[in-house]
N, C-alpha and C. Protein backbone atom coordinates (compact mmCIF):
# COMPACT_ATOMS: atom_id res chain seq x y z
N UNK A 1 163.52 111.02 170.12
CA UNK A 1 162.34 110.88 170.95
C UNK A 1 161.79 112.27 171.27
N UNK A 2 160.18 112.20 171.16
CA UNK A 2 159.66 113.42 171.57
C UNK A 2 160.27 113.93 173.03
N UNK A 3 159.41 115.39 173.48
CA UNK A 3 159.77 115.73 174.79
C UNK A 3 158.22 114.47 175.75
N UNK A 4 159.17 114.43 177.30
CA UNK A 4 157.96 113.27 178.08
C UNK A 4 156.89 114.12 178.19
N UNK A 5 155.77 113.62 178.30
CA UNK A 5 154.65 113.76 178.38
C UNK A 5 154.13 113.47 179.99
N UNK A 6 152.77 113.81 180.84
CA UNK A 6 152.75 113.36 181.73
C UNK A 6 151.37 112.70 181.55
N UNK A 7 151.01 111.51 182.34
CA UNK A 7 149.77 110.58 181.60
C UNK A 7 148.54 111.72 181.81
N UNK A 8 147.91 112.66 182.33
CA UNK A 8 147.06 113.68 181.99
C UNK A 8 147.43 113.99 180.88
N UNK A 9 148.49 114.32 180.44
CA UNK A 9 148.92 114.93 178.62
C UNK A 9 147.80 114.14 178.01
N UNK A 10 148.05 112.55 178.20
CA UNK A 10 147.90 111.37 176.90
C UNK A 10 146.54 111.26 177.48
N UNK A 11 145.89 111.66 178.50
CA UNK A 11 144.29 111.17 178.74
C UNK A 11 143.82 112.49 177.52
N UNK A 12 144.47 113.92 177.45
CA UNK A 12 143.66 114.32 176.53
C UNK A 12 143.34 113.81 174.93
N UNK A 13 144.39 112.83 174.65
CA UNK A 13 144.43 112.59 173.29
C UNK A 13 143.19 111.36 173.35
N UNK A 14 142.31 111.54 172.70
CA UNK A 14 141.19 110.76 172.42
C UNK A 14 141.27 109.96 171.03
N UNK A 15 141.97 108.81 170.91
CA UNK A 15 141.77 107.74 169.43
C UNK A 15 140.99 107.02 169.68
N UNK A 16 140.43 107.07 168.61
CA UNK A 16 139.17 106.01 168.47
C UNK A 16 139.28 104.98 166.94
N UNK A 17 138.34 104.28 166.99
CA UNK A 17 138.24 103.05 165.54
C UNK A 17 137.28 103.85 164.95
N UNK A 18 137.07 103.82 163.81
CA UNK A 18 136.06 104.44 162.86
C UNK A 18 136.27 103.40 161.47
N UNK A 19 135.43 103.42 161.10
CA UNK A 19 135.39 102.70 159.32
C UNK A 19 135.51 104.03 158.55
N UNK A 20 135.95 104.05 157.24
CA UNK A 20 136.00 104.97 156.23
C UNK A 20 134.91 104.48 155.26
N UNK A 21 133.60 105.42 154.95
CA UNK A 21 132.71 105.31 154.35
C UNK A 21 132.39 105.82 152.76
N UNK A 22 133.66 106.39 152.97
CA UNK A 22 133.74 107.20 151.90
C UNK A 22 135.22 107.89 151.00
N UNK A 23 135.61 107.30 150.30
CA UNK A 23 137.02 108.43 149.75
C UNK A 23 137.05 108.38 148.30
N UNK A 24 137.20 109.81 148.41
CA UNK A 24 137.43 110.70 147.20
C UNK A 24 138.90 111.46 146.97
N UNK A 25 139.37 111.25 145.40
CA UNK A 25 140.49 112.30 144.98
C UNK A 25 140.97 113.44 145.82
N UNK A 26 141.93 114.09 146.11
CA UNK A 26 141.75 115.13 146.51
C UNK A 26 142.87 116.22 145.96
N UNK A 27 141.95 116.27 144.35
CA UNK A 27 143.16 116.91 143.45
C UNK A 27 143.74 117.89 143.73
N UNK A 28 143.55 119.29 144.51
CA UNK A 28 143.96 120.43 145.61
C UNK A 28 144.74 120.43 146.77
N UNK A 29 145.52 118.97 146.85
CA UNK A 29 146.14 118.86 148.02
C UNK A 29 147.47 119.29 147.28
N UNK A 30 148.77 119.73 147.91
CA UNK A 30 149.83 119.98 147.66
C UNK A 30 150.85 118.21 147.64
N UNK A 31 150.34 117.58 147.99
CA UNK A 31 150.93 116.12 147.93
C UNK A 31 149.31 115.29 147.46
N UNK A 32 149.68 114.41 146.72
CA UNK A 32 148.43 113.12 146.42
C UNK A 32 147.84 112.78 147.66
N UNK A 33 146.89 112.99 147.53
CA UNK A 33 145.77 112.64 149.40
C UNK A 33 144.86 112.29 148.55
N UNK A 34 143.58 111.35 149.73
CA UNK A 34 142.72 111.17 149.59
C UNK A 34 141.69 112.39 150.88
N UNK A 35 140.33 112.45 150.08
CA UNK A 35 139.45 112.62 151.28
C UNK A 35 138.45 111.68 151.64
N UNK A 36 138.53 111.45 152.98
CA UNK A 36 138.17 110.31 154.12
C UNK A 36 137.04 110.89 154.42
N UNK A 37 135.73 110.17 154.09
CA UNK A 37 134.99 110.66 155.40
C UNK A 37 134.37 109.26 156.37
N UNK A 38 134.70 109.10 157.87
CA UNK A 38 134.70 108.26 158.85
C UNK A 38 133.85 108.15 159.71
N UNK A 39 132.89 106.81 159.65
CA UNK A 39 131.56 106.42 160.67
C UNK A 39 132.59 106.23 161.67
N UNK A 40 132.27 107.10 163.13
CA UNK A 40 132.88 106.81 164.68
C UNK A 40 131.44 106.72 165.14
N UNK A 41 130.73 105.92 164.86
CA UNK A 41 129.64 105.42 165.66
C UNK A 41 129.09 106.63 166.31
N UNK A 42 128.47 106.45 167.38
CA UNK A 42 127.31 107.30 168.25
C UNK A 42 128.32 108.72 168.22
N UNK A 43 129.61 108.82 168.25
CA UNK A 43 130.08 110.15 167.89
C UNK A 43 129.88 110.82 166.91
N UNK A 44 129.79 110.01 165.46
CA UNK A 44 129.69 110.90 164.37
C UNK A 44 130.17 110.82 163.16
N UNK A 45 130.06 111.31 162.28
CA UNK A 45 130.57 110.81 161.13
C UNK A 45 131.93 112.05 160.84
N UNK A 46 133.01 112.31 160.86
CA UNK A 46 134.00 112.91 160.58
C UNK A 46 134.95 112.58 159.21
N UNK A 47 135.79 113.54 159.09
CA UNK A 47 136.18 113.77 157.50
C UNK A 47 137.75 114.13 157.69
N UNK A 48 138.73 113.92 156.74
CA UNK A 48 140.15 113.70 156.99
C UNK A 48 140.72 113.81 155.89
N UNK A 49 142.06 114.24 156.19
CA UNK A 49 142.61 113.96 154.51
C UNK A 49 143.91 113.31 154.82
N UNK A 50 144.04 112.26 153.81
CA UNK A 50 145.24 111.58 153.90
C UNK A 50 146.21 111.14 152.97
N UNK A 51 147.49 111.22 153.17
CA UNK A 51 148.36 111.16 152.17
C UNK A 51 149.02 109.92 152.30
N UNK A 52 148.15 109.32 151.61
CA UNK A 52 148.44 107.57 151.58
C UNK A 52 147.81 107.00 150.63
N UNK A 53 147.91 107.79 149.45
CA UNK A 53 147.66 107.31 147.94
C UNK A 53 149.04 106.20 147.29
N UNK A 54 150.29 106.48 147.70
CA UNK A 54 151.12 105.26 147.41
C UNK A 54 151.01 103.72 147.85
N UNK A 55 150.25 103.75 148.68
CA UNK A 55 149.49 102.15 149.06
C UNK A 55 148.32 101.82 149.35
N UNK A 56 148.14 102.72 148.82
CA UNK A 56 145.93 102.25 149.17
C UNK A 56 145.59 102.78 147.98
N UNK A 57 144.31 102.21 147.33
CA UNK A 57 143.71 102.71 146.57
C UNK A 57 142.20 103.07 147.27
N UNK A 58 141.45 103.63 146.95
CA UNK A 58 139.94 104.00 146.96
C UNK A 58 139.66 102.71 147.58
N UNK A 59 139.80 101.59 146.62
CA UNK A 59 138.88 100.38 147.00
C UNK A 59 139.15 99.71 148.03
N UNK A 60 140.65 100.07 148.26
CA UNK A 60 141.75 99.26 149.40
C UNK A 60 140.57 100.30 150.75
N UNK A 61 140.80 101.51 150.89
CA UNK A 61 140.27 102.07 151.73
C UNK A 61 138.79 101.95 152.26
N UNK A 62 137.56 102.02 151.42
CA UNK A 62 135.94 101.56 151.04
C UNK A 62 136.15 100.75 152.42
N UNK A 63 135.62 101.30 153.54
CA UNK A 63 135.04 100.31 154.77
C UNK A 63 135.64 99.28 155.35
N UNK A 64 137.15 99.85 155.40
CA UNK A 64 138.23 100.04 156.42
C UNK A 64 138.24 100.45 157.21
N UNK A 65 138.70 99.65 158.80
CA UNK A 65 138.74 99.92 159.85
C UNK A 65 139.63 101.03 159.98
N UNK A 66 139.86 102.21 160.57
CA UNK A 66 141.17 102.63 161.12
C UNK A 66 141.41 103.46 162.54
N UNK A 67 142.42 103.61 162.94
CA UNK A 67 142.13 104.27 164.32
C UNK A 67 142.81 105.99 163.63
N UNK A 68 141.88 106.92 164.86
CA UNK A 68 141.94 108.38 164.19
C UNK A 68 141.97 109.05 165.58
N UNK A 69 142.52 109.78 165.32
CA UNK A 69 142.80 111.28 166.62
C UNK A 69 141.62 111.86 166.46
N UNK A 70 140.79 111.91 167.73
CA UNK A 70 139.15 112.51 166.64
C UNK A 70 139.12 114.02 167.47
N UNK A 71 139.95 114.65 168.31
CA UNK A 71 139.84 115.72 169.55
C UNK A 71 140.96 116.57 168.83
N UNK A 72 141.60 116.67 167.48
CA UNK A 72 142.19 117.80 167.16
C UNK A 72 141.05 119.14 166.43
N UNK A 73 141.52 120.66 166.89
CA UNK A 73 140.67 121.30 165.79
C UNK A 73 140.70 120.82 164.80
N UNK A 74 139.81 121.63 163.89
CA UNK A 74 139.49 120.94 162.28
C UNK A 74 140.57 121.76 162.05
N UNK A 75 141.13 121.32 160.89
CA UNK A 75 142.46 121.77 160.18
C UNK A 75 141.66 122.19 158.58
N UNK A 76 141.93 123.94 157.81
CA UNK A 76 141.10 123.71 156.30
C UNK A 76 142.67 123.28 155.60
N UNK A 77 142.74 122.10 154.63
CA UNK A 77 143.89 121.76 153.57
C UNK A 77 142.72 122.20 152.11
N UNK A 78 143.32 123.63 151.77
CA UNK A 78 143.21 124.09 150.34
C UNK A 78 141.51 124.43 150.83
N UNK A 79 140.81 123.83 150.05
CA UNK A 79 139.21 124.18 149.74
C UNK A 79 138.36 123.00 150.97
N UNK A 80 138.97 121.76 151.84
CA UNK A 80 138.75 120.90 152.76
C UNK A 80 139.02 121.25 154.04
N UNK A 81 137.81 120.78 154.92
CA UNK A 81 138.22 120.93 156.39
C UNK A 81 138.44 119.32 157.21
N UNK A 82 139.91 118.76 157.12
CA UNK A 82 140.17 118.08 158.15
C UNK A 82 139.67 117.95 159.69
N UNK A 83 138.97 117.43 160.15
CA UNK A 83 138.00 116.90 161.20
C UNK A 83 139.11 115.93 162.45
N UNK A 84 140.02 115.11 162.16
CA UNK A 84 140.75 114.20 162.90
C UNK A 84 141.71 113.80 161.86
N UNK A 85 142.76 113.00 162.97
CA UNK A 85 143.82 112.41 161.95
C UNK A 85 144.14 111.23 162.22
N UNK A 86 144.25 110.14 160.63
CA UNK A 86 143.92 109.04 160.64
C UNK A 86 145.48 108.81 161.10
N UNK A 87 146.02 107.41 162.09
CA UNK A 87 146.70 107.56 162.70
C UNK A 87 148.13 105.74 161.40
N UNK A 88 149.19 106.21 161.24
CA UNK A 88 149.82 105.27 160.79
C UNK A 88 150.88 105.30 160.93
N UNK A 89 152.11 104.70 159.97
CA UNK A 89 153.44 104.65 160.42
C UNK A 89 154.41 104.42 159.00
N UNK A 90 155.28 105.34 159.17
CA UNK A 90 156.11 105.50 157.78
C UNK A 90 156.85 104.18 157.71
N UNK A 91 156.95 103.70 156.77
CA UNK A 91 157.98 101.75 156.43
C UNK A 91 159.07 102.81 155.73
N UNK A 92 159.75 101.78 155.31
CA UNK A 92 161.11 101.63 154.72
C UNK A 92 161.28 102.73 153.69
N UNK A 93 160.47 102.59 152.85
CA UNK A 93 160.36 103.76 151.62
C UNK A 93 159.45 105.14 151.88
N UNK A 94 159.07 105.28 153.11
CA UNK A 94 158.48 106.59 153.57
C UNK A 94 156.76 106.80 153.21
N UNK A 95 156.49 105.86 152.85
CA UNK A 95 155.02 105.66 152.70
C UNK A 95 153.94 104.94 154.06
N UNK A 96 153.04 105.87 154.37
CA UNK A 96 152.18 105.43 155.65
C UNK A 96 151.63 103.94 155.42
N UNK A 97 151.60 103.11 156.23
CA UNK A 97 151.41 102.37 156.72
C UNK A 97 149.89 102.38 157.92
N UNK A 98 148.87 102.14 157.74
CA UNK A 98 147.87 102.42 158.52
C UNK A 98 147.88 101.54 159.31
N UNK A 99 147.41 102.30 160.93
CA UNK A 99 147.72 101.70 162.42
C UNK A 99 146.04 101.19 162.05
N UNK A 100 145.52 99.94 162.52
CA UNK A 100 144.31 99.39 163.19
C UNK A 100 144.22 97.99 164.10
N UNK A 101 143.34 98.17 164.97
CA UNK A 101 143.03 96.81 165.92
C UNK A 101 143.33 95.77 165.15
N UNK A 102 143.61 94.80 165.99
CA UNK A 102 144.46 93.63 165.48
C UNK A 102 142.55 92.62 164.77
N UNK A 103 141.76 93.18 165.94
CA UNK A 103 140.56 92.45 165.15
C UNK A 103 139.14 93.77 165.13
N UNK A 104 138.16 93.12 164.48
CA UNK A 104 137.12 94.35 164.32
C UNK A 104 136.37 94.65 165.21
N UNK A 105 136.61 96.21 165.76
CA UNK A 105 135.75 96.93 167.02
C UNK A 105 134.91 97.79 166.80
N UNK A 106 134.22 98.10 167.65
CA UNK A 106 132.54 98.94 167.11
C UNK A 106 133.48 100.18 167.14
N UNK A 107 132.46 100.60 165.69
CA UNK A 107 133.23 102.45 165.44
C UNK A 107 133.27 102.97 166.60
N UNK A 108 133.96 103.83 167.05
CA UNK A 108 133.70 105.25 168.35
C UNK A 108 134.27 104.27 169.26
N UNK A 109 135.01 103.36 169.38
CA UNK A 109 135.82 102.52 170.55
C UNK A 109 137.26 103.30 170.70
N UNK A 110 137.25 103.69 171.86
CA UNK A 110 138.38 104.38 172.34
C UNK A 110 139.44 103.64 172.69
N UNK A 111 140.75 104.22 172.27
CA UNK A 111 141.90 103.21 172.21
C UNK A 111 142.72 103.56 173.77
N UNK A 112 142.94 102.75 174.66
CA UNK A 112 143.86 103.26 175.83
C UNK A 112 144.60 102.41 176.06
């Protein structure tokens, strides 16, 4: 278990729902990634890279819901600038697993 946190910690972390509008190859990554770029509604459109090419394809991804950390600096991976991070969970064989609402919420909906 991480170190505790105090709930001011977790008010700074801002997740939100966003759709993925867009993903492309991202042959320059040091592991197989895709690049994400994500409608968060009246916030904005933001961009991500993710290493979750072992269970998603392009088409699997195409205007998918997902929830994303949208309040980290931008991170540059290789020649890309990471914007937020799409948020999931390693299964059995170590491959992400993507976290989203159990049903469909307007992009830019904040998760608490």
């Amino acid at each position: 278990m991480s170190d505790t946190i105090s709930f001011e910690d977790f008010t700074k972390v801002d997740i939100r729902t966003g759709t993925i509008i867009e993903v492309n190859d991202f042959p320059k990554a040091r592991k197989p990634a895709y690049q994400l770029t994500i409608d968060f509604g009246a916030l904005g459109i933001k961009r991500s890279s993710a290493q979750i090419t072992s269970l998603y394809t392009k088409d699997d991804l195409l205007n998918r819901q997902i929830t994303a950390i949208i309040n980290f600096k931008p991170k540059q991976i290789a020649n890309f600038i990471s914007e937020c991070l799409i948020l999931g969970v390693e299964n059995r064989d170590g491959d992400i697993v993507l976290l989203k609402a159990s049903t469909q919420t307007n992009n830019g909906t904040q998760i608490n």
